[in-house]
N, C-alpha and C. Protein backbone atom coordinates (compact mmCIF):
# COMPACT_ATOMS: atom_id res chain seq x y z
N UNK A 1 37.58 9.81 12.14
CA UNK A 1 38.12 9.02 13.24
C UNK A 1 36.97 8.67 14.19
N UNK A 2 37.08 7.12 14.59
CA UNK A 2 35.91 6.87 15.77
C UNK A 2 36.34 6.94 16.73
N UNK A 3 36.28 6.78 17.75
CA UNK A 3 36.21 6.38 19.09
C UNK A 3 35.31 5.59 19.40
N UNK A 4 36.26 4.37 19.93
CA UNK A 4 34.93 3.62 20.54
C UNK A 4 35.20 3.12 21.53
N UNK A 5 34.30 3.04 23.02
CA UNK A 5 34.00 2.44 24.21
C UNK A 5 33.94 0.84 24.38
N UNK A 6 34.88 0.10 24.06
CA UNK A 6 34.74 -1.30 24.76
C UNK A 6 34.73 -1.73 26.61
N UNK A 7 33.62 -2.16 26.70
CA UNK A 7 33.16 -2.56 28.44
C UNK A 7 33.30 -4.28 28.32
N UNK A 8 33.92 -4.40 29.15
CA UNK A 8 34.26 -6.12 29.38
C UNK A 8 34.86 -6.32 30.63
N UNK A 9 34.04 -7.27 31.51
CA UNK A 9 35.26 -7.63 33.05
C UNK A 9 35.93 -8.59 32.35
N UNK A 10 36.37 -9.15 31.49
CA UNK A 10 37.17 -10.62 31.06
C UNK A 10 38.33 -9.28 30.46
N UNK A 11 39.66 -9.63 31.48
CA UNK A 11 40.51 -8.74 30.31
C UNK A 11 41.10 -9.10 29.26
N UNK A 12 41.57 -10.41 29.06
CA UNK A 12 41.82 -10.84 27.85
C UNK A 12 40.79 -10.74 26.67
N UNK A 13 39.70 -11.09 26.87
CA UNK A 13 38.87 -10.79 26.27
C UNK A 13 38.68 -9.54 25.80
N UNK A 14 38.73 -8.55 26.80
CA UNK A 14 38.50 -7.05 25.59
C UNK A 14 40.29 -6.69 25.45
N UNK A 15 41.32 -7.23 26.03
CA UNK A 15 42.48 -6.56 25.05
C UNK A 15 42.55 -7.27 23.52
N UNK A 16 41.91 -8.32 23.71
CA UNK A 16 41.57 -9.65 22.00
C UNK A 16 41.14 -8.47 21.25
N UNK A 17 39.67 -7.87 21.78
CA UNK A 17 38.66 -7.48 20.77
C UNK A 17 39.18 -6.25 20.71
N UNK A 18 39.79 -4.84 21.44
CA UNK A 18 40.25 -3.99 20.79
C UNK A 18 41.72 -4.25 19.90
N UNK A 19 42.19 -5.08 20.25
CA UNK A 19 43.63 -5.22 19.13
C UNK A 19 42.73 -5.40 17.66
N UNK A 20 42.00 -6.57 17.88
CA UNK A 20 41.06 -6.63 16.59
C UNK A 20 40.39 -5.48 16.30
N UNK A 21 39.68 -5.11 16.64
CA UNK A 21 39.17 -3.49 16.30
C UNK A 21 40.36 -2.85 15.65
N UNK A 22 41.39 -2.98 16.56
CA UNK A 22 42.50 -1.66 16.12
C UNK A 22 43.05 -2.08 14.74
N UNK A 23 43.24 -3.15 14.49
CA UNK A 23 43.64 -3.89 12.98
C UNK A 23 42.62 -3.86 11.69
N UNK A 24 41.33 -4.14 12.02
CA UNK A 24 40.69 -3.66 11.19
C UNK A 24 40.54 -2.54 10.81
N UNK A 25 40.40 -1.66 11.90
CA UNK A 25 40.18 -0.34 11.60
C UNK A 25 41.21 0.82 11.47
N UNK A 26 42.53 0.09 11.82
CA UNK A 26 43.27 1.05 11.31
C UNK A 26 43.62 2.34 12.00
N UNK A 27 43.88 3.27 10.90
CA UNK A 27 43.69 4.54 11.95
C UNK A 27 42.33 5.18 11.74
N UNK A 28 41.30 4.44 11.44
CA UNK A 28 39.93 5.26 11.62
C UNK A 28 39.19 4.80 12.89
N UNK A 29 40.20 4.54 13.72
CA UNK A 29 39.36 4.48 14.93
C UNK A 29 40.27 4.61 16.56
N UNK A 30 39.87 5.12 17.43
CA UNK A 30 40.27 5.02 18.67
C UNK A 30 39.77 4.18 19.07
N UNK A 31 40.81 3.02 20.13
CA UNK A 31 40.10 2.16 20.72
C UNK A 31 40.49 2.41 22.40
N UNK A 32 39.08 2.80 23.22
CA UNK A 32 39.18 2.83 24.72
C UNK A 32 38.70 1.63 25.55
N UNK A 33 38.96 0.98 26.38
CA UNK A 33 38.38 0.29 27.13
C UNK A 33 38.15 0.43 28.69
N UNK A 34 37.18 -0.42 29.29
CA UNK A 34 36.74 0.03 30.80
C UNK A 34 36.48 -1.63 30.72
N UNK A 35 36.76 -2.06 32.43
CA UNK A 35 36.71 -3.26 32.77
C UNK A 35 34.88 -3.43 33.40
N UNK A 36 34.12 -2.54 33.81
CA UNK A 36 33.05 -2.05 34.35
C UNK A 36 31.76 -1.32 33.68
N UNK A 37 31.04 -1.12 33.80
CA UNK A 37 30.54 0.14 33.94
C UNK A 37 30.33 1.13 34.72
N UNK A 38 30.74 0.83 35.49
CA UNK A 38 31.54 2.37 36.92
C UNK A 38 32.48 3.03 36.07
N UNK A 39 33.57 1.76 35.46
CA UNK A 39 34.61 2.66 35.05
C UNK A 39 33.70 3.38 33.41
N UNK A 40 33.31 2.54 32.80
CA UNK A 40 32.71 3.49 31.66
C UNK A 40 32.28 4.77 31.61
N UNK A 41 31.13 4.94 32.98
CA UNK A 41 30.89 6.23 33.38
C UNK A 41 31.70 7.22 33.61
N UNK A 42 32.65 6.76 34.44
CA UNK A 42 33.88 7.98 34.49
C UNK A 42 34.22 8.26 33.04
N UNK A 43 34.64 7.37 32.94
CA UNK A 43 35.11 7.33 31.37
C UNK A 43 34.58 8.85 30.29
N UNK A 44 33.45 8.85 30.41
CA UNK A 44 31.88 9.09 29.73
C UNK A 44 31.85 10.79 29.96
N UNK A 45 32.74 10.56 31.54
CA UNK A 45 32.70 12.31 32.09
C UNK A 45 33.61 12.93 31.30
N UNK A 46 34.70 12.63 30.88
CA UNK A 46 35.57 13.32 30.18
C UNK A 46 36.15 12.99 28.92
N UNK A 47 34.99 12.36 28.40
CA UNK A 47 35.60 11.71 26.52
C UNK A 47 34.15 11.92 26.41
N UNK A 48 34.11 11.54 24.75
CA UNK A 48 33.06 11.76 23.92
C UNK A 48 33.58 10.32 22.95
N UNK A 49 32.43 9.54 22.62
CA UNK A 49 32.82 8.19 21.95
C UNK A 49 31.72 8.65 21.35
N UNK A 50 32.22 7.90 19.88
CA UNK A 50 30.60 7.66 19.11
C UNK A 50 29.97 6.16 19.18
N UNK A 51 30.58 5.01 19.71
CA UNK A 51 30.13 4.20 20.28
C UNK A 51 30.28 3.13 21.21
N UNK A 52 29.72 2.69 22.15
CA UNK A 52 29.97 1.92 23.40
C UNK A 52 29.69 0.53 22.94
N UNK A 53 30.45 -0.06 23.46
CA UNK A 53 30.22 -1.83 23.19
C UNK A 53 29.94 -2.22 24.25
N UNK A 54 29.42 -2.83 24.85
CA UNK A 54 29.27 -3.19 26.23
C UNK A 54 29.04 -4.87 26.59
N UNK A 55 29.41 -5.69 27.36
CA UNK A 55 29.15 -6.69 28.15
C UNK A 55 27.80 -6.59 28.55
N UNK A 56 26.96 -7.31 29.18
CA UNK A 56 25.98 -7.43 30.48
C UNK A 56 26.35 -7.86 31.72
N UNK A 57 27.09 -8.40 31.93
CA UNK A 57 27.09 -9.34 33.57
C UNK A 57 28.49 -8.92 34.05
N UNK A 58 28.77 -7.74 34.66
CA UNK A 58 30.06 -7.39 35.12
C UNK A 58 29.88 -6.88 36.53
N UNK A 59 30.86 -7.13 37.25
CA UNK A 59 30.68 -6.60 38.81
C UNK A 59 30.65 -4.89 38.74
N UNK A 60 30.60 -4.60 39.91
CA UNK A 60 29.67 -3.17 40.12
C UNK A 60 28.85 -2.32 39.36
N UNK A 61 29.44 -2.32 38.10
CA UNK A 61 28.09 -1.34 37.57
C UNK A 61 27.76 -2.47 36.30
N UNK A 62 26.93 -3.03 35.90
CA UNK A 62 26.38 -3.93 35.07
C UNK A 62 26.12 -3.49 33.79
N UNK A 63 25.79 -4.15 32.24
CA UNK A 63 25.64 -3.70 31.44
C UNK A 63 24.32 -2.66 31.17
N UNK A 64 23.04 -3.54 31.97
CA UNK A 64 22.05 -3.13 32.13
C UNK A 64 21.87 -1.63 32.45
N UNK A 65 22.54 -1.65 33.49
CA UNK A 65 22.77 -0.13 34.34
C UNK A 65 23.49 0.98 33.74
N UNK A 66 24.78 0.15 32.71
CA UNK A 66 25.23 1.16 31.87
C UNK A 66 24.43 1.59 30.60
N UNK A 67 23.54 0.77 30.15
CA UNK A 67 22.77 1.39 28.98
C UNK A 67 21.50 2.46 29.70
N UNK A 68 21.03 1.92 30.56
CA UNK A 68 20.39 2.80 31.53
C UNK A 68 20.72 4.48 31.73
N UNK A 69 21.71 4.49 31.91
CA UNK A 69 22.69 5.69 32.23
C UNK A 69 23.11 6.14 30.67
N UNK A 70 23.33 5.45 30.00
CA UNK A 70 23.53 5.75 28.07
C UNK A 70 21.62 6.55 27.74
N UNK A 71 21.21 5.87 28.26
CA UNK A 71 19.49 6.32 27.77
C UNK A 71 19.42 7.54 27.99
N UNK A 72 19.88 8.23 29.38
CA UNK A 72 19.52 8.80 30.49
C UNK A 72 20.64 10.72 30.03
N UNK A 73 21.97 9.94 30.07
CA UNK A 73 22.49 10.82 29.76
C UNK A 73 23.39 11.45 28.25
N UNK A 74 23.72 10.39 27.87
CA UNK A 74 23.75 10.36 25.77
C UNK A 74 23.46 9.70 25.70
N UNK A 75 22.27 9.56 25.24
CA UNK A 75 21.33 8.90 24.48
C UNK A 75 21.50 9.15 22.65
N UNK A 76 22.32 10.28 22.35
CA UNK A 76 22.71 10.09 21.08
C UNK A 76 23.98 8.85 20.87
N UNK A 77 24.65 8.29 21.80
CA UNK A 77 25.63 7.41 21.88
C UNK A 77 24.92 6.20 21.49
N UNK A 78 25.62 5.37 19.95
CA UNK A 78 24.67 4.26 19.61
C UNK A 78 25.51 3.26 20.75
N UNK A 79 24.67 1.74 21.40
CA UNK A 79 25.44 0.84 22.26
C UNK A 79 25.14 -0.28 21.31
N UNK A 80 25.98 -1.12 21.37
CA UNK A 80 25.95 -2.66 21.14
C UNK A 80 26.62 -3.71 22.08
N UNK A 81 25.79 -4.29 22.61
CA UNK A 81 25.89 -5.43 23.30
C UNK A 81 26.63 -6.75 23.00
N UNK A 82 27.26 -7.07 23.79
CA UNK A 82 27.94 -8.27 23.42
C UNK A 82 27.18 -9.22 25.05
N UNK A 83 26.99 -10.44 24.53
CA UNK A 83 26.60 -11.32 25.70
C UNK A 83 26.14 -12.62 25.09
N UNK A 84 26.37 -13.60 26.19
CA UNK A 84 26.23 -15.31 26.21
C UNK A 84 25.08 -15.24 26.42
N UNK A 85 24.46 -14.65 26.94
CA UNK A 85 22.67 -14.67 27.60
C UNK A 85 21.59 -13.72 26.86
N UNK A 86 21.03 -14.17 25.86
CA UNK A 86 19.67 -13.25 25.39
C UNK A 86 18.46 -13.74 26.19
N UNK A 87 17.93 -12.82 26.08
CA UNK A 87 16.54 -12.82 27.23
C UNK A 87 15.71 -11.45 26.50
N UNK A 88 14.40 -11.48 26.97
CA UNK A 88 13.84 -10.81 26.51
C UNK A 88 13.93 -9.35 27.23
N UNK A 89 14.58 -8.82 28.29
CA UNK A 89 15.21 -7.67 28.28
C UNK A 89 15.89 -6.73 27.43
N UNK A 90 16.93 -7.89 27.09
CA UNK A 90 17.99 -7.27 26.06
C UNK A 90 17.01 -6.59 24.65
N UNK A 91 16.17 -7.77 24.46
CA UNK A 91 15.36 -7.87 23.30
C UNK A 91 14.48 -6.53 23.32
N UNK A 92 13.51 -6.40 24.56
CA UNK A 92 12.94 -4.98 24.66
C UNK A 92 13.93 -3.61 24.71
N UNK A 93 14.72 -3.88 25.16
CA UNK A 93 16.02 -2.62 24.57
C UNK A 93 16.32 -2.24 23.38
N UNK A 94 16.48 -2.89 22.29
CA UNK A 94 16.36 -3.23 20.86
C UNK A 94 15.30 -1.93 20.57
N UNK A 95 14.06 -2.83 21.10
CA UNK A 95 12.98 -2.32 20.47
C UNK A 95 12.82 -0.45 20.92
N UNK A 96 13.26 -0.34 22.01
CA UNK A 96 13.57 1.01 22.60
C UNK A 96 14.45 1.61 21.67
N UNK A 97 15.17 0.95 20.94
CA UNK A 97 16.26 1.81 20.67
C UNK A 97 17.54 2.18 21.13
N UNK A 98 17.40 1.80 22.48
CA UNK A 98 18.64 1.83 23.20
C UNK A 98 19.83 0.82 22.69
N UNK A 99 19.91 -0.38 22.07
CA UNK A 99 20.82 -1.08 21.76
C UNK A 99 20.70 -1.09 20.37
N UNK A 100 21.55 -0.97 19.47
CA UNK A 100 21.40 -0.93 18.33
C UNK A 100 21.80 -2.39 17.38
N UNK A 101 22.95 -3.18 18.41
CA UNK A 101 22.64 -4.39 17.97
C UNK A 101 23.59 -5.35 19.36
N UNK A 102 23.07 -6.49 18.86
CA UNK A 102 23.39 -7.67 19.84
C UNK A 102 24.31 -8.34 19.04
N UNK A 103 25.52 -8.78 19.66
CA UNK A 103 26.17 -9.87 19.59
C UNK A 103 26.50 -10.91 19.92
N UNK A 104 26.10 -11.90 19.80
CA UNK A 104 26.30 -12.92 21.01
C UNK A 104 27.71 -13.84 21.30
N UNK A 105 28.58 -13.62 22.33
CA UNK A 105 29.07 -14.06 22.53
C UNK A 105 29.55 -16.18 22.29
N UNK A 106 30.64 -16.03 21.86
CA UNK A 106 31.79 -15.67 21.34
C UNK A 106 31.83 -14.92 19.78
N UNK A 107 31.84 -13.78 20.16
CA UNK A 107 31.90 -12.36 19.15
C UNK A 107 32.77 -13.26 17.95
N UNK A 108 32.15 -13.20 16.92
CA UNK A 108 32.97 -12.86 15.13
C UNK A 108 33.45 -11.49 15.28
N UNK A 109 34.80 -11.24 15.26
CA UNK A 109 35.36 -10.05 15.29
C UNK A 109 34.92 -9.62 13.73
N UNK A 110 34.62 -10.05 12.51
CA UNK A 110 34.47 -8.96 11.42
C UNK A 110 32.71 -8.62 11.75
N UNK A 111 31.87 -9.99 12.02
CA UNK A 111 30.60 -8.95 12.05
C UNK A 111 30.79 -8.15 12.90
N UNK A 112 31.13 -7.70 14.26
CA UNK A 112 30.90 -7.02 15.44
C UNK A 112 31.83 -5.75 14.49
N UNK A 113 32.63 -5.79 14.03
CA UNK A 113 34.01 -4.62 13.81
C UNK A 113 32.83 -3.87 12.48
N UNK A 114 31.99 -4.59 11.65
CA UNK A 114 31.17 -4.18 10.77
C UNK A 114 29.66 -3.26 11.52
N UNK A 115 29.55 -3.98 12.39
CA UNK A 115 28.65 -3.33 13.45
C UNK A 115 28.67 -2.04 13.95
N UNK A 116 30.01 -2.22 14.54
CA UNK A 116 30.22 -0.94 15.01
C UNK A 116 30.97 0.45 14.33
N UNK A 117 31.57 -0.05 13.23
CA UNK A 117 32.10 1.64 11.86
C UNK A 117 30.43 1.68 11.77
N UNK A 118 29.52 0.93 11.29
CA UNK A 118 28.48 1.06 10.89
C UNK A 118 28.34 2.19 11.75
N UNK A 119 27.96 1.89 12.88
CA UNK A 119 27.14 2.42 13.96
C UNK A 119 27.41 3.92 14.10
């Protein structure tokens, strides 16, 4: 069984992508979501996920800041990014290791859903 962390301020948007998650995957996966990364963090205090999906551009706590805090405090937690905007930030994260893959928005729900059992 997975667990996995979906981060998105668009709520339609992440109730879309975990229903999809939840259909592909069946019962091999838990699907959690956080509108933030404030809320992820809480989140983070009292669950254990094996992987975070995350946004970049969300009010109060940002994607940036949440992989930051993923580096910092599970850093065994693989992240994958979802976002409209690549830049060479995202790109040096990659190379860190910290993101394990990019998606670019508007997400293919089978690559991203392949992405993340992977992960």
């Amino acid at each position: 069984m997975q667990d996995i962390l979906l981060v998105d301020d668009e709520p339609q948007f992440l109730m879309s992508l975990a229903d999809g998650l939840k259909s592909i995957g069946g019962r091999k996966c838990n699907v959690f979501t956080a509108k933030n990364g404030k809320r992820a963090v809480e989140m983070l205090r009292t669950a254990v996920f094996d992987v975070v999906v995350t946004d970049l551009r969300m009010p109060e706590m940002n994607g940036f800041e949440l992989i930051e805090h993923l580096g910092k405090y599970h850093p065994d937690i693989p992240v994958i990014v979802m976002t409209a905007f690549s830049d060479y930030s995202i790109e040096s994260m990659v190379r860190n290791n910290l993101v394990k893959h990019i998606a670019e928005k508007p997400v293919d729900l089978n690559v991203i859903a392949s992405k993340i059992f992977a992960a």
